[in-house]
Protein backbone atom coordinates (compact mmCIF):
# COMPACT_ATOMS: atom_id res chain seq x y z
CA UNK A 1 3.98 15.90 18.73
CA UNK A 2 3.87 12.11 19.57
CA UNK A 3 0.56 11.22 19.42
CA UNK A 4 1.12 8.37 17.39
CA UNK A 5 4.30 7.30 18.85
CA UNK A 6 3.06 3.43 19.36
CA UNK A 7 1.53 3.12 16.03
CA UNK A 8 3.05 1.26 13.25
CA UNK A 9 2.13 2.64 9.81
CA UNK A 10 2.38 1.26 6.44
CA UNK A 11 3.13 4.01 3.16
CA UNK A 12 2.74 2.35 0.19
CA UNK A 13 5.32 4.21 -3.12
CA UNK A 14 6.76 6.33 -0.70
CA UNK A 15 10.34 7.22 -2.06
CA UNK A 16 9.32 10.54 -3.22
CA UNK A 17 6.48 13.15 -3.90
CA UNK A 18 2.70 12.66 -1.81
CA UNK A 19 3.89 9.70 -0.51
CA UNK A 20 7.35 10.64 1.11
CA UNK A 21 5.53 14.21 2.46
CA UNK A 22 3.08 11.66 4.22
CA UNK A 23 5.07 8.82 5.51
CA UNK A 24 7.50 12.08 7.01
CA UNK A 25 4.36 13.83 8.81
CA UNK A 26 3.54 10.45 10.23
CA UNK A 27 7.27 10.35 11.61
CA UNK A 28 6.34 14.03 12.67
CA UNK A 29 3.55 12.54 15.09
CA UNK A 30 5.56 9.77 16.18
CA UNK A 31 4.79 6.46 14.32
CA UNK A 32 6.82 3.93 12.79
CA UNK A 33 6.45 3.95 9.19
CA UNK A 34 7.02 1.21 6.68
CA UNK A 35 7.51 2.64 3.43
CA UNK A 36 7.32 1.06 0.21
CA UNK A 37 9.41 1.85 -3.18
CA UNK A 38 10.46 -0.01 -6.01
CA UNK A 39 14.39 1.66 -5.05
CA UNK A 40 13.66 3.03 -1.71
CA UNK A 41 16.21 2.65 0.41
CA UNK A 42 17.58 3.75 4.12
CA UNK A 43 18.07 6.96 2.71
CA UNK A 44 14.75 7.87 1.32
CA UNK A 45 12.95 7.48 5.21
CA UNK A 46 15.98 8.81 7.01
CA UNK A 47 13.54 12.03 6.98
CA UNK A 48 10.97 10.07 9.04
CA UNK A 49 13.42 8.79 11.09
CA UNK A 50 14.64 13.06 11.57
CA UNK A 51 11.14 14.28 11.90
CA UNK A 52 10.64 11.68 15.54
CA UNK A 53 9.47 8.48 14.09
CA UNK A 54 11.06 5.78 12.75
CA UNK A 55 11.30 5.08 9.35
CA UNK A 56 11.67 1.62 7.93
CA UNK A 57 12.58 1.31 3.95
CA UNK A 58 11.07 -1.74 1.82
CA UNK A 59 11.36 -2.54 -1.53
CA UNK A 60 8.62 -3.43 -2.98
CA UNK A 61 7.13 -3.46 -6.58
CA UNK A 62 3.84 -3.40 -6.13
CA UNK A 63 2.93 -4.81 -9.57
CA UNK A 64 4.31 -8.34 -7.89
CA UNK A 65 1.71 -9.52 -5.68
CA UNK A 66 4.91 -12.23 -3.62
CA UNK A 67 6.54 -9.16 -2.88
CA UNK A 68 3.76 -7.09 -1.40
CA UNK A 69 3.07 -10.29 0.90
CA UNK A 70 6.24 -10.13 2.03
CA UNK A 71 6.01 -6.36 3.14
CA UNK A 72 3.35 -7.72 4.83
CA UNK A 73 4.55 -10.74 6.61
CA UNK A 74 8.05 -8.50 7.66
CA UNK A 75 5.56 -6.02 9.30
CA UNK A 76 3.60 -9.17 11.12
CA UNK A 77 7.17 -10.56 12.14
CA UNK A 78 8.66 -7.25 13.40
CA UNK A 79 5.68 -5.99 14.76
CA UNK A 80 2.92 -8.23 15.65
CA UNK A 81 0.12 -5.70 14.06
CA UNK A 82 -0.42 -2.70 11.60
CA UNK A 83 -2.59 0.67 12.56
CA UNK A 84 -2.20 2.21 9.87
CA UNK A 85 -2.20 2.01 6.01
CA UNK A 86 -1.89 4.59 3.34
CA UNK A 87 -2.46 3.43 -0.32
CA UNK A 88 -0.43 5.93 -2.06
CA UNK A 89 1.27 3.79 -4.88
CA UNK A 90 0.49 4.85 -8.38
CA UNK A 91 2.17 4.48 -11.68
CA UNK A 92 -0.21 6.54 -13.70
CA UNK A 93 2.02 9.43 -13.83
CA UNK A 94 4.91 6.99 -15.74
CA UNK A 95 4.15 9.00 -19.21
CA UNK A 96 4.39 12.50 -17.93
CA UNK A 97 7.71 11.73 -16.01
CA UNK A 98 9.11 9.82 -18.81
CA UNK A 99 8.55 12.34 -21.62
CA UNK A 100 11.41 11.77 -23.99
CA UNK A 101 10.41 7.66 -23.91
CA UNK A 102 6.74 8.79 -24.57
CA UNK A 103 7.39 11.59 -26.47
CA UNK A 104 3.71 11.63 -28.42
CA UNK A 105 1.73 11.41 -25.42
CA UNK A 106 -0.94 13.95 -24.39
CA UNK A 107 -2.64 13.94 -21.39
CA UNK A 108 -5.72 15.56 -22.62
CA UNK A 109 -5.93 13.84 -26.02
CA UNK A 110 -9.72 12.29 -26.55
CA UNK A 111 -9.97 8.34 -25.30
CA UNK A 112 -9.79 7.24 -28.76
CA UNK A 113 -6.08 8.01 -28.99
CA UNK A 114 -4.67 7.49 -25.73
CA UNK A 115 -2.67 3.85 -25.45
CA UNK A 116 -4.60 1.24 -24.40
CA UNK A 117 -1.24 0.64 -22.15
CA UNK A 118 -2.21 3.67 -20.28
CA UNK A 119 -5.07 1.82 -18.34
CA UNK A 120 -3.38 -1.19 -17.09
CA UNK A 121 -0.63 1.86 -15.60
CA UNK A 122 -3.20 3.55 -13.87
CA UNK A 123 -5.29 0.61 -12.77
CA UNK A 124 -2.69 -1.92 -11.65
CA UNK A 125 -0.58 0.39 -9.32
CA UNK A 126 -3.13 3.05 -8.28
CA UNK A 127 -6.34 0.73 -8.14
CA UNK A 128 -5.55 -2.79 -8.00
CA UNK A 129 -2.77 -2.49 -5.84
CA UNK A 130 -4.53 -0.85 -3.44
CA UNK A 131 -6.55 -3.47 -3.38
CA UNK A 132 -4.09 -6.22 -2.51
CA UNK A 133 -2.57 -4.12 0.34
CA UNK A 134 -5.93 -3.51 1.90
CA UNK A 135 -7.14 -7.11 1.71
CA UNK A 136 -3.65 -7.89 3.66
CA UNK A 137 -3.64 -5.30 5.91
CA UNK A 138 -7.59 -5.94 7.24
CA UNK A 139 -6.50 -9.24 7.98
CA UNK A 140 -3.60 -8.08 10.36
CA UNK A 141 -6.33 -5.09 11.87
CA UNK A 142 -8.98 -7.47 12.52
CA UNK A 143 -7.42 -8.75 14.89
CA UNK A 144 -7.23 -5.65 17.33
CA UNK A 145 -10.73 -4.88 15.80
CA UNK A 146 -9.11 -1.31 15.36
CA UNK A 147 -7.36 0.25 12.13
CA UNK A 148 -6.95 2.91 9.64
CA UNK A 149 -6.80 2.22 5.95
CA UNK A 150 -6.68 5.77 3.41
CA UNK A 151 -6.73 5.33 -0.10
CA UNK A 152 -4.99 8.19 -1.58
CA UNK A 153 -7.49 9.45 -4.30
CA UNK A 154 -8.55 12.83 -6.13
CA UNK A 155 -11.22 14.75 -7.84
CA UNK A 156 -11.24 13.28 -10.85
CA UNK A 157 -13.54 10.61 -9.46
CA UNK A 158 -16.15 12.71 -9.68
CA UNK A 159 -15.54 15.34 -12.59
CA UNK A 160 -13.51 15.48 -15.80
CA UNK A 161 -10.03 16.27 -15.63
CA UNK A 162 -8.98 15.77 -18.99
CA UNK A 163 -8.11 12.05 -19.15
CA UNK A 164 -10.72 9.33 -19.23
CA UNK A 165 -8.72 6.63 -17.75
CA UNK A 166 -7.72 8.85 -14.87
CA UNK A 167 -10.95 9.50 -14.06
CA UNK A 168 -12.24 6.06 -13.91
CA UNK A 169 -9.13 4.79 -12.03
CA UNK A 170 -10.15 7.37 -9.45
CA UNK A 171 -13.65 6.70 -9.40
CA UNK A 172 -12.96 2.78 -9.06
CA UNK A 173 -10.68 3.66 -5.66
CA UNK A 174 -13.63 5.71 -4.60
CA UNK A 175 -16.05 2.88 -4.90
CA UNK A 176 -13.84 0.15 -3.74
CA UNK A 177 -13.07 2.58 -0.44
CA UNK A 178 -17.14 2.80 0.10
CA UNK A 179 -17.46 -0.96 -0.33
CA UNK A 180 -14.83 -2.12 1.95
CA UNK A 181 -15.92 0.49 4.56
CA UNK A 182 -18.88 -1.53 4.48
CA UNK A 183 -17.25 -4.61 5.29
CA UNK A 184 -14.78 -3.34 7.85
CA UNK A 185 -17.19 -1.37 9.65
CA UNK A 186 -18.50 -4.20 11.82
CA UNK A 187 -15.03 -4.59 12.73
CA UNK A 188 -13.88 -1.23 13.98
CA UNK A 189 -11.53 -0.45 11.06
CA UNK A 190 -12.10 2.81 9.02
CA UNK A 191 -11.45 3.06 5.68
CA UNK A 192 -11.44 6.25 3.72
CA UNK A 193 -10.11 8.63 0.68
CA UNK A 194 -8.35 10.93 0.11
CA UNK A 195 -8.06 14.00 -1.83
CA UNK A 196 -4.85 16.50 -1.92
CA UNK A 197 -4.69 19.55 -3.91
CA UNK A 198 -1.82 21.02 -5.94
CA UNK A 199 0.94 19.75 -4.45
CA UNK A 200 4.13 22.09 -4.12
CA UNK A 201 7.12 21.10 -2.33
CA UNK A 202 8.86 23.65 -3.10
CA UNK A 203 6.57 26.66 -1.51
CA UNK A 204 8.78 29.63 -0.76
CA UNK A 205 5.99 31.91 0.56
CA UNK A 206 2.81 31.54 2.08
CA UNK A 207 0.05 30.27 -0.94
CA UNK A 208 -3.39 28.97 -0.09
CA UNK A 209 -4.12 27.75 -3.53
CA UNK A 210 -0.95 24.87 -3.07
CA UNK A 211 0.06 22.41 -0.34
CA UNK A 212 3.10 20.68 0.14
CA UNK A 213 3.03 16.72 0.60
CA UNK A 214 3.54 16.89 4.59
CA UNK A 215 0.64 18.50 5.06
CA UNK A 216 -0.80 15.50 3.44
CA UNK A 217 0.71 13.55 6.06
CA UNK A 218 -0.98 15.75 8.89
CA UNK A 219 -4.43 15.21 7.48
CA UNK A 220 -3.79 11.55 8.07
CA UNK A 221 -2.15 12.05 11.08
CA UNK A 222 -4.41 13.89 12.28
CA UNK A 223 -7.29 11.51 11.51
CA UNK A 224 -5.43 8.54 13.11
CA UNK A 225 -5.60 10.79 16.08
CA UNK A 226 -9.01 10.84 16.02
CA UNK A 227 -11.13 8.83 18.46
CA UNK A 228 -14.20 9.33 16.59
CA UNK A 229 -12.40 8.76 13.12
CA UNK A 230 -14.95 5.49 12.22
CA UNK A 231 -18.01 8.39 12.03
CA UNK A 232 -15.99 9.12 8.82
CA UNK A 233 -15.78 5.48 7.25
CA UNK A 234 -16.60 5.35 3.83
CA UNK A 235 -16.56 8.64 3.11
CA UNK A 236 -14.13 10.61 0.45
CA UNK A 237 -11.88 13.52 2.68
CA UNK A 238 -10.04 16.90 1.23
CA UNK A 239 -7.38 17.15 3.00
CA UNK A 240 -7.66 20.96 3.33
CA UNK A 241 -10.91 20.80 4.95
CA UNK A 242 -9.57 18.33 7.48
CA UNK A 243 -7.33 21.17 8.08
CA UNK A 244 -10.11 23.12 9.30
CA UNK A 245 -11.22 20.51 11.03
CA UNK A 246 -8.59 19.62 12.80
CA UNK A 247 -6.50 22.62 13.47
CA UNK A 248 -3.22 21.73 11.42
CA UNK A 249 -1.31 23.98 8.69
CA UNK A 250 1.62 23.54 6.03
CA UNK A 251 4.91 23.80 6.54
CA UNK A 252 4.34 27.58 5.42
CA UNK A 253 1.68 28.63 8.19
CA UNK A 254 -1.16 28.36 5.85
CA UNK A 255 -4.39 26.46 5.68
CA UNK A 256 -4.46 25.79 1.52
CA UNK A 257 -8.58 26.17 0.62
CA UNK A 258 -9.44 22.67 -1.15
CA UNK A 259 -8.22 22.49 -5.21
CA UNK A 260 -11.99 21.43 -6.37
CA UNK A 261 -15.08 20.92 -4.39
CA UNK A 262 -16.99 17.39 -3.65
């Protein structure tokens, strides 16, 4: 599959997790793929690179707005233009990874308790950063009048899921997708979320209730493929049901149903 074999593609934190199992299925279809990571290096996108793309390491905190330019302006140099962008960065998850450093931490506790440190880490890489990506990759699409941008998003936008901050970081990427949609729409570029499930990498058998991070990567690849993708601008995706959509599976044959509805 090399449907996207001319495309260059941007993957913002994409050393590991969603964001590696999506900047690999873009490889998969063909496209170059800058990927972002605060220690990414050749290494991390040699799977890209494997999969029949080509996979470009950056490194790039996205917390420093000079260095995100400069992602930016390296992609401009090298390639003259950018068709795709994934906003997949996020640091909201730093507690739960870092356990023995945040030992009291709860997820669930009530918003009263949680540490007011907990919304800058969820809004600065996950919300604001997204924002500063987009605004500098629109300027590079408007010029071809053509683009894709996905904000990587989930269903806590639009129910509880046991963390108030979480929820309104998510509902703020929502928002901020519909609004710029708005804005690009005039200009050919579609903007959209969207919404994985319960991601599991390490799948042994067939499991509809889980999907792995590449398949992820094919719902986005599969949108890019799209000729009729700006009928979807503005709107928040589920990956799964692009699935049905589209016609792709996971790496284990299945077509996962979607974690939540709409």
């Amino acid at each position: 599959m090399n449907e996207l074999k001319d495309k260059i593609a941007l993957v913002t934190g994409g050393t590991r997790n969603v964001g590696r199992g999506i900047a690999q299925a873009l490889g998969e279809a063909g496209a170059a793929v800058y990927v972002t990571g605060r220690s990414i290096t050749a290494k991390n996108v040699q799977c890209i690179t494997d999969s029949g793309g080509k996979g470009i390491a950056v490194v790039c905190n996205h917390k420093n707005d000079d260095e995100v330019k400069a992602v930016f302006d390296l992609i401009e140099k090298n390639e003259g233009r950018l068709d795709i962008l994934v906003n997949n960065a996020w640091d909201g998850y730093n507690r739960l990874r870092n356990r023995k450093k945040y030992a009291g931490f709860k997820w669930n506790a009530p918003f009263w308790e949680q540490p007011f440190d907990l919304w800058a880490e969820m809004n600065i890489v996950g919300v604001r950063s997204n924002f500063i990506a987009a605004s500098y990759a629109a300027k590079l699409m408007l010029k071809r009048k053509t683009g894709l941008i996905v904000n990587i998003s989930f269903f806590a936008s639009r129910k509880y899921y046991g963390n108030v901050i979480y929820g309104a970081a998510k509902a703020a990427v929502d928002k901020m997708t519909a609004d710029m949609a708005i804005e690009l729409k005039k200009h050919s570029i579609t903007c959209v979320s969207l919404y994985p499930g319960y991601i599991d990498d390490n799948k042994k058998n067939p499991n509809p209730k889980k999907e792995s991070s590449i398949f992820v990567g094919r719902a986005i690849a599969s949108l890019a493929m799209d000729k009729n993708k700006m009928k979807k601008n503005g709107q928040i995706l589920v990956a799964a049901l692009l699935a049905k959509e589209y016609g792709f599976y996971d790496v284990d044959g299945t077509q996962p149903d979607p974690f939540d509805k709409l």
